[in-house]
N, C-alpha and C. Protein backbone atom coordinates (compact mmCIF):
# COMPACT_ATOMS: atom_id res chain seq x y z
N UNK A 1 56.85 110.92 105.35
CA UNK A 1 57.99 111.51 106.02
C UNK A 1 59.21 111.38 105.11
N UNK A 2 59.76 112.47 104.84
CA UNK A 2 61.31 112.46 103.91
C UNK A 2 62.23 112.79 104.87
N UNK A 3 63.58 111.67 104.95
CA UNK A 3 64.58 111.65 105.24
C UNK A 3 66.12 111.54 104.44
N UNK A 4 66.86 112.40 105.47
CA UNK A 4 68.53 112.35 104.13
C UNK A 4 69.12 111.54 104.35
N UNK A 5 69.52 110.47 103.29
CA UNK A 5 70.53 109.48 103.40
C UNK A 5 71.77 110.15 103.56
N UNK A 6 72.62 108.88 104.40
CA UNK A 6 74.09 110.12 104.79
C UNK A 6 74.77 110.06 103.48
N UNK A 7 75.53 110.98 103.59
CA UNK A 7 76.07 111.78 102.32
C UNK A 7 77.64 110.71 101.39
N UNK A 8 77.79 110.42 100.64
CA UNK A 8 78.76 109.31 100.28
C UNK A 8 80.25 110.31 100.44
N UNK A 9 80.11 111.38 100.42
CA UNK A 9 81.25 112.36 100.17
C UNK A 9 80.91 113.91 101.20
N UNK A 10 81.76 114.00 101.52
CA UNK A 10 81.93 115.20 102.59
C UNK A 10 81.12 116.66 101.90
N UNK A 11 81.24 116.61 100.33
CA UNK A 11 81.16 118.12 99.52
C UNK A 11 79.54 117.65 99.19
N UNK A 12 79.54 116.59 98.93
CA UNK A 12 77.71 116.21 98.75
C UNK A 12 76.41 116.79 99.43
N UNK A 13 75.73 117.01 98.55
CA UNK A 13 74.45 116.78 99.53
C UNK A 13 73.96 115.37 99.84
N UNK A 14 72.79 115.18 100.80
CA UNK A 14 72.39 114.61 100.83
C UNK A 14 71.16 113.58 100.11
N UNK A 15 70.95 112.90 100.06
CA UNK A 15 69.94 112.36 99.09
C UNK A 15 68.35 112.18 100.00
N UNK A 16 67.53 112.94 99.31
CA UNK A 16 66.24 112.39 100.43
C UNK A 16 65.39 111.47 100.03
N UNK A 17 65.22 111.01 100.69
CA UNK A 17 63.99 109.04 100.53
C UNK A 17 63.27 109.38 101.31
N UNK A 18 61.43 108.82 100.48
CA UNK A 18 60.67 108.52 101.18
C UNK A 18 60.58 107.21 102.52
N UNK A 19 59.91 107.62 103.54
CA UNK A 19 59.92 106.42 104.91
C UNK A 19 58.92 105.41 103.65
N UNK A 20 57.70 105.11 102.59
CA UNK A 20 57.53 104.43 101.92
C UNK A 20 58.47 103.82 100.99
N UNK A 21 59.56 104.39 100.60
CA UNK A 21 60.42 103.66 99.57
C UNK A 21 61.57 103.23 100.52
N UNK A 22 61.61 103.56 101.78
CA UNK A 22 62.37 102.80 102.62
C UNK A 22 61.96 101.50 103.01
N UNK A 23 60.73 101.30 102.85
CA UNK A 23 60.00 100.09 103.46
C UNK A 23 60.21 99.12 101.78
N UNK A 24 60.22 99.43 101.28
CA UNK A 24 60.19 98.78 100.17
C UNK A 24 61.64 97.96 100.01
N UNK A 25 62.52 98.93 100.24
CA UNK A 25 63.96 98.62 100.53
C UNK A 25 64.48 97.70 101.32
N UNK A 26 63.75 97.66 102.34
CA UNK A 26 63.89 96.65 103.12
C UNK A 26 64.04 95.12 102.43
N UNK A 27 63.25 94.42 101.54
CA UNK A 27 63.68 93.51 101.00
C UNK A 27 65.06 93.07 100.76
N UNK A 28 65.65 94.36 100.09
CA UNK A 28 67.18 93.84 99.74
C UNK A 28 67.87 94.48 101.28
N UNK A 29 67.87 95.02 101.94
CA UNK A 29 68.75 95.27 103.06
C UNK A 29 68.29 95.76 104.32
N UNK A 30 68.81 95.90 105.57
CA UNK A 30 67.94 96.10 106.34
C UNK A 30 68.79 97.09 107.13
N UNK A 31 69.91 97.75 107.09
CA UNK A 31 70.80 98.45 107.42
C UNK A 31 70.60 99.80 106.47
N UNK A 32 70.14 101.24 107.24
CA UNK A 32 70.14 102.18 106.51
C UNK A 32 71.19 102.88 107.48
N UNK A 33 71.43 104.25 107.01
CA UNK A 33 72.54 105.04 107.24
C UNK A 33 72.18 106.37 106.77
N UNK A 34 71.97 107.59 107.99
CA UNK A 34 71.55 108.57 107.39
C UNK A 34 72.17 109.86 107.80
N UNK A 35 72.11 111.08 107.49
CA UNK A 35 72.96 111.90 107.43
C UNK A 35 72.82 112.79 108.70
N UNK A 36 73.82 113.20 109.36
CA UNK A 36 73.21 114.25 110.74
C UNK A 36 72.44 115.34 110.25
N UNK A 37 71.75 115.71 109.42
CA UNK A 37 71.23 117.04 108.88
C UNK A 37 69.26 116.49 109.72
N UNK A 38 69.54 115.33 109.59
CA UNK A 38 68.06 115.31 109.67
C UNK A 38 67.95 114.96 111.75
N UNK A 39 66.88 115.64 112.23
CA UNK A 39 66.46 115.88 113.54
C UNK A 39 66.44 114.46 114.18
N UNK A 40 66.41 114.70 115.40
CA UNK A 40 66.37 113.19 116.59
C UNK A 40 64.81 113.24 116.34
N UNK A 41 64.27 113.80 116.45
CA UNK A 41 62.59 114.07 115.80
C UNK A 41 62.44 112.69 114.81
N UNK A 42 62.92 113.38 113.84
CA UNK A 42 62.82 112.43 112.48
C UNK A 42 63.25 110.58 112.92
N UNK A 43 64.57 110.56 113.41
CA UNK A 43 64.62 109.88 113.65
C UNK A 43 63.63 108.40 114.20
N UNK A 44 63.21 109.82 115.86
CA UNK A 44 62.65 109.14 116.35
C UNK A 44 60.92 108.77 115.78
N UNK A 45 60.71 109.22 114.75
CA UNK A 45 59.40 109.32 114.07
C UNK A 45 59.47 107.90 113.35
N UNK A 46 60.85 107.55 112.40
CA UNK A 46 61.01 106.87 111.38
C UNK A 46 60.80 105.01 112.52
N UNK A 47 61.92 105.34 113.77
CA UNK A 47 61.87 104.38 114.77
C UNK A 47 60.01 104.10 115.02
N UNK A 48 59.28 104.89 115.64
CA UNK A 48 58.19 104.82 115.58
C UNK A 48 56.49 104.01 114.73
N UNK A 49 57.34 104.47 113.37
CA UNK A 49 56.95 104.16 112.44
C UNK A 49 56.89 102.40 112.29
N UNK A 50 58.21 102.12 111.73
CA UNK A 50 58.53 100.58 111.58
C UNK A 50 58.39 99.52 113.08
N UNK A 51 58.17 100.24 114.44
CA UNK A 51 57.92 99.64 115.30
C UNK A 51 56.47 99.15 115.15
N UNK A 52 55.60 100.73 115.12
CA UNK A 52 54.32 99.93 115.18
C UNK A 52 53.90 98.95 113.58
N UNK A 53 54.46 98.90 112.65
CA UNK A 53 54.35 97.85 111.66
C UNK A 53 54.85 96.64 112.16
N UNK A 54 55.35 96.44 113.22
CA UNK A 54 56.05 95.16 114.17
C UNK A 54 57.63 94.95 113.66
N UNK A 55 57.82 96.25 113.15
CA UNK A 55 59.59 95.77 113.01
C UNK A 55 60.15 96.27 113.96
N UNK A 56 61.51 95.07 114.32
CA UNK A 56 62.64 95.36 115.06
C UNK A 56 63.13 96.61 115.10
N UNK A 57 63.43 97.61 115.49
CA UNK A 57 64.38 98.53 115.31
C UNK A 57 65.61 99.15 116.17
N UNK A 58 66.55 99.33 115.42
CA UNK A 58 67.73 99.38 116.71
C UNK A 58 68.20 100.49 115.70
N UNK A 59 68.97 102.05 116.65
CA UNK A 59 69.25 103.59 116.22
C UNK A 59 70.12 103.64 116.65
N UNK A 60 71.60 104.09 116.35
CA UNK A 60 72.59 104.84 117.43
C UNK A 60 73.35 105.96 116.27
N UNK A 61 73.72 106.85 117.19
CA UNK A 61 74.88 107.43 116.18
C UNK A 61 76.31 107.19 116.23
N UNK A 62 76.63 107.25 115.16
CA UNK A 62 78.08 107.10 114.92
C UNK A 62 79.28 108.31 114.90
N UNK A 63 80.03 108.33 115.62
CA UNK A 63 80.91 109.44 115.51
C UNK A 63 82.20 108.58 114.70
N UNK A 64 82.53 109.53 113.65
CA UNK A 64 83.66 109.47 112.49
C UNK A 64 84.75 110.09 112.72
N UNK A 65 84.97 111.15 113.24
CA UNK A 65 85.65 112.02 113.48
C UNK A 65 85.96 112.82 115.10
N UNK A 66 86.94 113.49 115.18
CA UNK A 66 87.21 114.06 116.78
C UNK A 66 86.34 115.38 116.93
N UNK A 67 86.07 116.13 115.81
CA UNK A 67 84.34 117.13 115.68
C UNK A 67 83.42 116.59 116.19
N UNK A 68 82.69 117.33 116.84
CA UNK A 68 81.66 117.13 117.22
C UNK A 68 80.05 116.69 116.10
N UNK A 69 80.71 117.35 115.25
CA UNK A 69 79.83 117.47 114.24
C UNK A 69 79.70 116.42 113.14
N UNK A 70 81.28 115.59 113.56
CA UNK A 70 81.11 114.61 112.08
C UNK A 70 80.38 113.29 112.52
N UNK A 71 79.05 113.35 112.51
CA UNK A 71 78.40 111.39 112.97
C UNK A 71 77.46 111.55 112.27
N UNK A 72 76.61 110.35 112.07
CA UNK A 72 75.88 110.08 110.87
C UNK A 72 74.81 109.14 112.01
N UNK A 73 73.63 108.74 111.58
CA UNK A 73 72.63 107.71 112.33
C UNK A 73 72.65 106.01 111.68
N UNK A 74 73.11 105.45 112.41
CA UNK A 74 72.74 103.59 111.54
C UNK A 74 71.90 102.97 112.19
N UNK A 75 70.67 102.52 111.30
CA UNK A 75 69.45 102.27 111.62
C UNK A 75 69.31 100.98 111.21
N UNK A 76 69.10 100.08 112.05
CA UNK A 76 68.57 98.53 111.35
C UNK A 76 67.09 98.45 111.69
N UNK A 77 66.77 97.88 110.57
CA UNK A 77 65.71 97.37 110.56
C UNK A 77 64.97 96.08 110.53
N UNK A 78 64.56 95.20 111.21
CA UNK A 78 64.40 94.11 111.05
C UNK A 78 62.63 92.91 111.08
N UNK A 79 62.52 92.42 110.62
CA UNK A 79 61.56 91.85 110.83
C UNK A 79 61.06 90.54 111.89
């Protein structure tokens, strides 16, 4: 499953990571952050995923802005 990390800059694209090189990542951090482009689908796939491996997982979105449009997803992950 490929997902977009949220974007560091408004004019950016997004960057896409494998859900395997996310797991890997986990070592150094457990806080990801990803971009609204990608579906509650995805989301809820990625949640899915690291649950049944027995990780913690906690999802919400974040609104940045008074748009509707400006929020991003912060995903912890935990063991």
């Amino acid at each position: 499953m490929k997902l977009k990390l949220a974007r560091t800059a408004i004019g950016n694209k997004p960057k896409i990571i494998e859900i395997e090189k996310l797991e890997e990542d986990l070592e150094k951090r457990s806080i990801f952050y990803f971009d609204k482009d990608n579906s509650d689908k995805d989301i809820k796939g990625l949640i899915e995923y690291f649950t049944q491996k027995e990780f913690s997982v906690y999802a919400r979105e974040i609104k940045f802005g008074l748009n509707q449009e400006d929020y991003l997803y912060e995903v912890h992950i935990v063991r």
